[in-house]
C-alpha atoms as a PDB file:
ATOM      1  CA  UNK A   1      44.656 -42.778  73.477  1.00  0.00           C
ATOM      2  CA  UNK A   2      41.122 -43.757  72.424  1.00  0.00           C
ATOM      3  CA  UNK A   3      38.588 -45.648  74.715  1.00  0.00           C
ATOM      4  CA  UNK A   4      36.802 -48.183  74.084  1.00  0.00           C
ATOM      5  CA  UNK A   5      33.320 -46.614  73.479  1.00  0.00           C
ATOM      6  CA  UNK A   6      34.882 -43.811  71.196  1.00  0.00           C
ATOM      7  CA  UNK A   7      36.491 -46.562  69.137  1.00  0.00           C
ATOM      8  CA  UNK A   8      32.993 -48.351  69.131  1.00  0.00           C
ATOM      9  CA  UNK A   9      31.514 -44.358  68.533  1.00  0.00           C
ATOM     10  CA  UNK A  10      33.270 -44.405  64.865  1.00  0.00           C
ATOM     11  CA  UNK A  11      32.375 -48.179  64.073  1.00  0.00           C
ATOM     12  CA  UNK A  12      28.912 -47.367  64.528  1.00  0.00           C
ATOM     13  CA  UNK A  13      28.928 -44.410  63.115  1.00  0.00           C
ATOM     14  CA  UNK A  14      31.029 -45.512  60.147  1.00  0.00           C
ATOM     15  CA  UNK A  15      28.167 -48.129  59.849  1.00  0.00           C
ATOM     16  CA  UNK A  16      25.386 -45.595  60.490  1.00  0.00           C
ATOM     17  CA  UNK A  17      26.529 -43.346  57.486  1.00  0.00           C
ATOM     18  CA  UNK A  18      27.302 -46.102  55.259  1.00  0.00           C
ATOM     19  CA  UNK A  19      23.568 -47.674  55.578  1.00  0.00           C
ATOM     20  CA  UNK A  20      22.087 -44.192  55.759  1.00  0.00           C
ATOM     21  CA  UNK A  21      24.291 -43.290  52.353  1.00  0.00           C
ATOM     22  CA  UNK A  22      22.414 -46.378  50.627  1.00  0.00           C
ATOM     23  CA  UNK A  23      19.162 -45.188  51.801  1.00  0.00           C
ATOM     24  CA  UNK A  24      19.244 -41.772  50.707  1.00  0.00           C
ATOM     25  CA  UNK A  25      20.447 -43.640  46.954  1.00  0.00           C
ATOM     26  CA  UNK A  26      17.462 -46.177  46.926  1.00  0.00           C
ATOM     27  CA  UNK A  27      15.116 -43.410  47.766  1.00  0.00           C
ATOM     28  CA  UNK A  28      16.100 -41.025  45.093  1.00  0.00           C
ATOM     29  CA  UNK A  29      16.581 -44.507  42.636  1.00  0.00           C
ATOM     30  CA  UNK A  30      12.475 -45.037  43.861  1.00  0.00           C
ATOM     31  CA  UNK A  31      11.987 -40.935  43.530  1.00  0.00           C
ATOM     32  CA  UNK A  32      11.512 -40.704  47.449  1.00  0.00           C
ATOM     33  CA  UNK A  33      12.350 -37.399  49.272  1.00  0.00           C
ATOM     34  CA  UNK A  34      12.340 -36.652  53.001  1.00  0.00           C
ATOM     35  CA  UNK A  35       9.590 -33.943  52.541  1.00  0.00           C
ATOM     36  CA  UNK A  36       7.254 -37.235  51.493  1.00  0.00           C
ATOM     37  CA  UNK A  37       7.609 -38.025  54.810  1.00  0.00           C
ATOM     38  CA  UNK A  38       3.768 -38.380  57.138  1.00  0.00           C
ATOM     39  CA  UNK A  39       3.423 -38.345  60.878  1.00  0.00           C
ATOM     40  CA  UNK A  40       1.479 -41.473  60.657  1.00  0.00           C
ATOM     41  CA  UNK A  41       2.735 -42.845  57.303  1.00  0.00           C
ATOM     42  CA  UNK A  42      -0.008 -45.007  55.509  1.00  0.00           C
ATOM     43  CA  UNK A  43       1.854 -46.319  52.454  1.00  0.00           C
ATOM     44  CA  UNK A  44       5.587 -47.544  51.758  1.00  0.00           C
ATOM     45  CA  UNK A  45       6.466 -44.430  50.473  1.00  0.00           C
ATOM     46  CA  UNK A  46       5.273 -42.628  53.420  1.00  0.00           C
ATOM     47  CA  UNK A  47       7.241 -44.798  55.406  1.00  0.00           C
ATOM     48  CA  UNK A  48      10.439 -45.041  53.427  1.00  0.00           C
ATOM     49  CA  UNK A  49      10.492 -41.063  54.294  1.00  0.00           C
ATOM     50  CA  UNK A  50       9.704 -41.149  57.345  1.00  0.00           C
ATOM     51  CA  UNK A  51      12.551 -43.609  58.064  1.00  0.00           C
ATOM     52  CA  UNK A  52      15.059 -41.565  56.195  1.00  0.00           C
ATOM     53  CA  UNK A  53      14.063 -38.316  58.221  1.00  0.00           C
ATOM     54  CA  UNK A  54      14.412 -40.136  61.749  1.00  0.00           C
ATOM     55  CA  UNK A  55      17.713 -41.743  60.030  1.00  0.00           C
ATOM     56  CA  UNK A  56      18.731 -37.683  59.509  1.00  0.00           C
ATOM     57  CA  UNK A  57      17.868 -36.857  63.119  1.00  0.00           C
ATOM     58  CA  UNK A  58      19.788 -40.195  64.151  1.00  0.00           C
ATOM     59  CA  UNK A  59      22.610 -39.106  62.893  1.00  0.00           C
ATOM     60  CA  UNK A  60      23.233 -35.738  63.594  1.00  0.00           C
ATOM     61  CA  UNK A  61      22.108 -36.546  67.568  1.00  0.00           C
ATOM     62  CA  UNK A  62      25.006 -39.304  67.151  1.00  0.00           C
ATOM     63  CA  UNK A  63      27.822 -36.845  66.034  1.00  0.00           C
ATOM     64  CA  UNK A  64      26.306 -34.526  68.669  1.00  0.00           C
ATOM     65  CA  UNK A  65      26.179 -35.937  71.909  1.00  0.00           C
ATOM     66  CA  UNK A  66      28.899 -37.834  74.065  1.00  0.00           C
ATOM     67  CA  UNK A  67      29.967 -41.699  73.195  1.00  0.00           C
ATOM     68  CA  UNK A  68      26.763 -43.736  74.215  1.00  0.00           C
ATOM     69  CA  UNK A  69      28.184 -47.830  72.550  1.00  0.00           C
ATOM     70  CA  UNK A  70      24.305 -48.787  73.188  1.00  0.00           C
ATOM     71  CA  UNK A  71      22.781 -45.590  71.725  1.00  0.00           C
ATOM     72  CA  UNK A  72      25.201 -45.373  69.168  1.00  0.00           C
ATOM     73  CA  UNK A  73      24.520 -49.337  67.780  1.00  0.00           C
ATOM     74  CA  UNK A  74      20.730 -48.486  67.946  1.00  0.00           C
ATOM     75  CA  UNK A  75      21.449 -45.718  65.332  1.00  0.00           C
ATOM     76  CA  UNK A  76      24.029 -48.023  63.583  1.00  0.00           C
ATOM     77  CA  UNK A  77      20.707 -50.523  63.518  1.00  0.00           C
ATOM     78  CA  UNK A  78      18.087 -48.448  62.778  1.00  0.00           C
ATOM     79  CA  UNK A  79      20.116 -46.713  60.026  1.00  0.00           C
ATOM     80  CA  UNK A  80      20.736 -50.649  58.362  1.00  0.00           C
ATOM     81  CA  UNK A  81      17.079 -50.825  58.588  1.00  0.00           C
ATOM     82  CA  UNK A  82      16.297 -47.724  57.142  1.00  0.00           C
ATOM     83  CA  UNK A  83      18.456 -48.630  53.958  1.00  0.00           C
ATOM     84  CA  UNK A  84      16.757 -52.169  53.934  1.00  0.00           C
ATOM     85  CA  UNK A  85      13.359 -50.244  53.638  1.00  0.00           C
ATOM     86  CA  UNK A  86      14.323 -48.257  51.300  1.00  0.00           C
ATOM     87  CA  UNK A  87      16.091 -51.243  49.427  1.00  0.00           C
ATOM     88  CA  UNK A  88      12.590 -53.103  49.022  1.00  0.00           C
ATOM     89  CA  UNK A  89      10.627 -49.717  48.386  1.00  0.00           C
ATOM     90  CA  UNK A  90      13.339 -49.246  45.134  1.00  0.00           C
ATOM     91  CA  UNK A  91      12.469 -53.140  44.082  1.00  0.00           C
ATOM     92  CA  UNK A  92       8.629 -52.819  44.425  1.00  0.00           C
ATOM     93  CA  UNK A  93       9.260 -49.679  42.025  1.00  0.00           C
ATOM     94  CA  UNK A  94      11.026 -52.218  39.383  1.00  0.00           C
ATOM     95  CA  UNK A  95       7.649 -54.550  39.594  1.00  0.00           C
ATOM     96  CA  UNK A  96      10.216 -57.002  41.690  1.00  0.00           C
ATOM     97  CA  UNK A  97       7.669 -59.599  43.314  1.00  0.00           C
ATOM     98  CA  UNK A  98      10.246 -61.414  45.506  1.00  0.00           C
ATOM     99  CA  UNK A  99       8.818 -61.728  49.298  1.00  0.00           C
ATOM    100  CA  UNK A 100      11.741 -58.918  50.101  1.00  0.00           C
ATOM    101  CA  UNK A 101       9.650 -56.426  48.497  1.00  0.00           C
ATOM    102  CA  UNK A 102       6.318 -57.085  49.623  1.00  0.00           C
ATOM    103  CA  UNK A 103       4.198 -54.609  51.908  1.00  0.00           C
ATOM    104  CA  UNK A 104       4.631 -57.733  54.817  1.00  0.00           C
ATOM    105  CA  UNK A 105       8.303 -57.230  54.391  1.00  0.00           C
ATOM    106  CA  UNK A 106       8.389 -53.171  54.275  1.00  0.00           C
ATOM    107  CA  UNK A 107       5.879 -53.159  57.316  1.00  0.00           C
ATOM    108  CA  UNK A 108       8.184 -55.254  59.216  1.00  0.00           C
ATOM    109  CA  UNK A 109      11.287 -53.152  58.331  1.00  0.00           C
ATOM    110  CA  UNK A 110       9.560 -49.888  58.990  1.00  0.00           C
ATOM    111  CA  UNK A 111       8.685 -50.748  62.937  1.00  0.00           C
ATOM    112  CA  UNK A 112      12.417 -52.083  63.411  1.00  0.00           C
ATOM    113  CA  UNK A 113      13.425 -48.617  61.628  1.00  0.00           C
ATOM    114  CA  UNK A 114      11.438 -46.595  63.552  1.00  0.00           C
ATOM    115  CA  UNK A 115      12.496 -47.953  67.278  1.00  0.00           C
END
């Protein structure tokens, strides 16, 4: 039988993969790569890598370690973040000028992703 936190464990990781999965896409759409990635990022693309590497680590510390529901919705989060990042860095590259793909917006993302 399955207890409660490893049924939350898949959710969240179901969710983690799936928003990590649209990151990875947006970045290559936007020509991003992990290796772009700074220790202190000072652009959107910086920071778009940056996110997807710490996504990366996310992940494989979620599939490695014991069912943790809080730890595992913080990589479930920070994953959705990541993607939303990445999301507005793809945009920006298409000349979109809604607010969603300002730097304001990416800033914002970026400290969520990176907590």
């Amino acid at each position: 039988m399955i207890t409660e936190a490893e049924a939350l464990r898949r959710l969240h990781g179901a969710r983690a993969r799936s928003a990590y999965d649209r990151a990875v896409a947006a970045c290559r759409y936007a020509g991003v790569g992990q290796d772009q990635a700074e220790v202190v990022p000072r652009d959107p693309v910086g920071r778009a890598a940056n996110a997807l590497r710490l996504s990366a680590k996310s992940l494989a510390a979620l599939t490695a370690s014991g069912p943790d529901p809080a730890a595992d919705a913080r990589c479930a989060r920070n994953a959705a973040a990541t993607a939303a990042l990445a999301a507005q860095l793809a945009a920006a590259r298409d000349g979109d000028t809604t607010p969603s793909a300002t730097p304001s917006a990416t800033t914002s993302v970026t400290a969520s992703a990176t907590t």
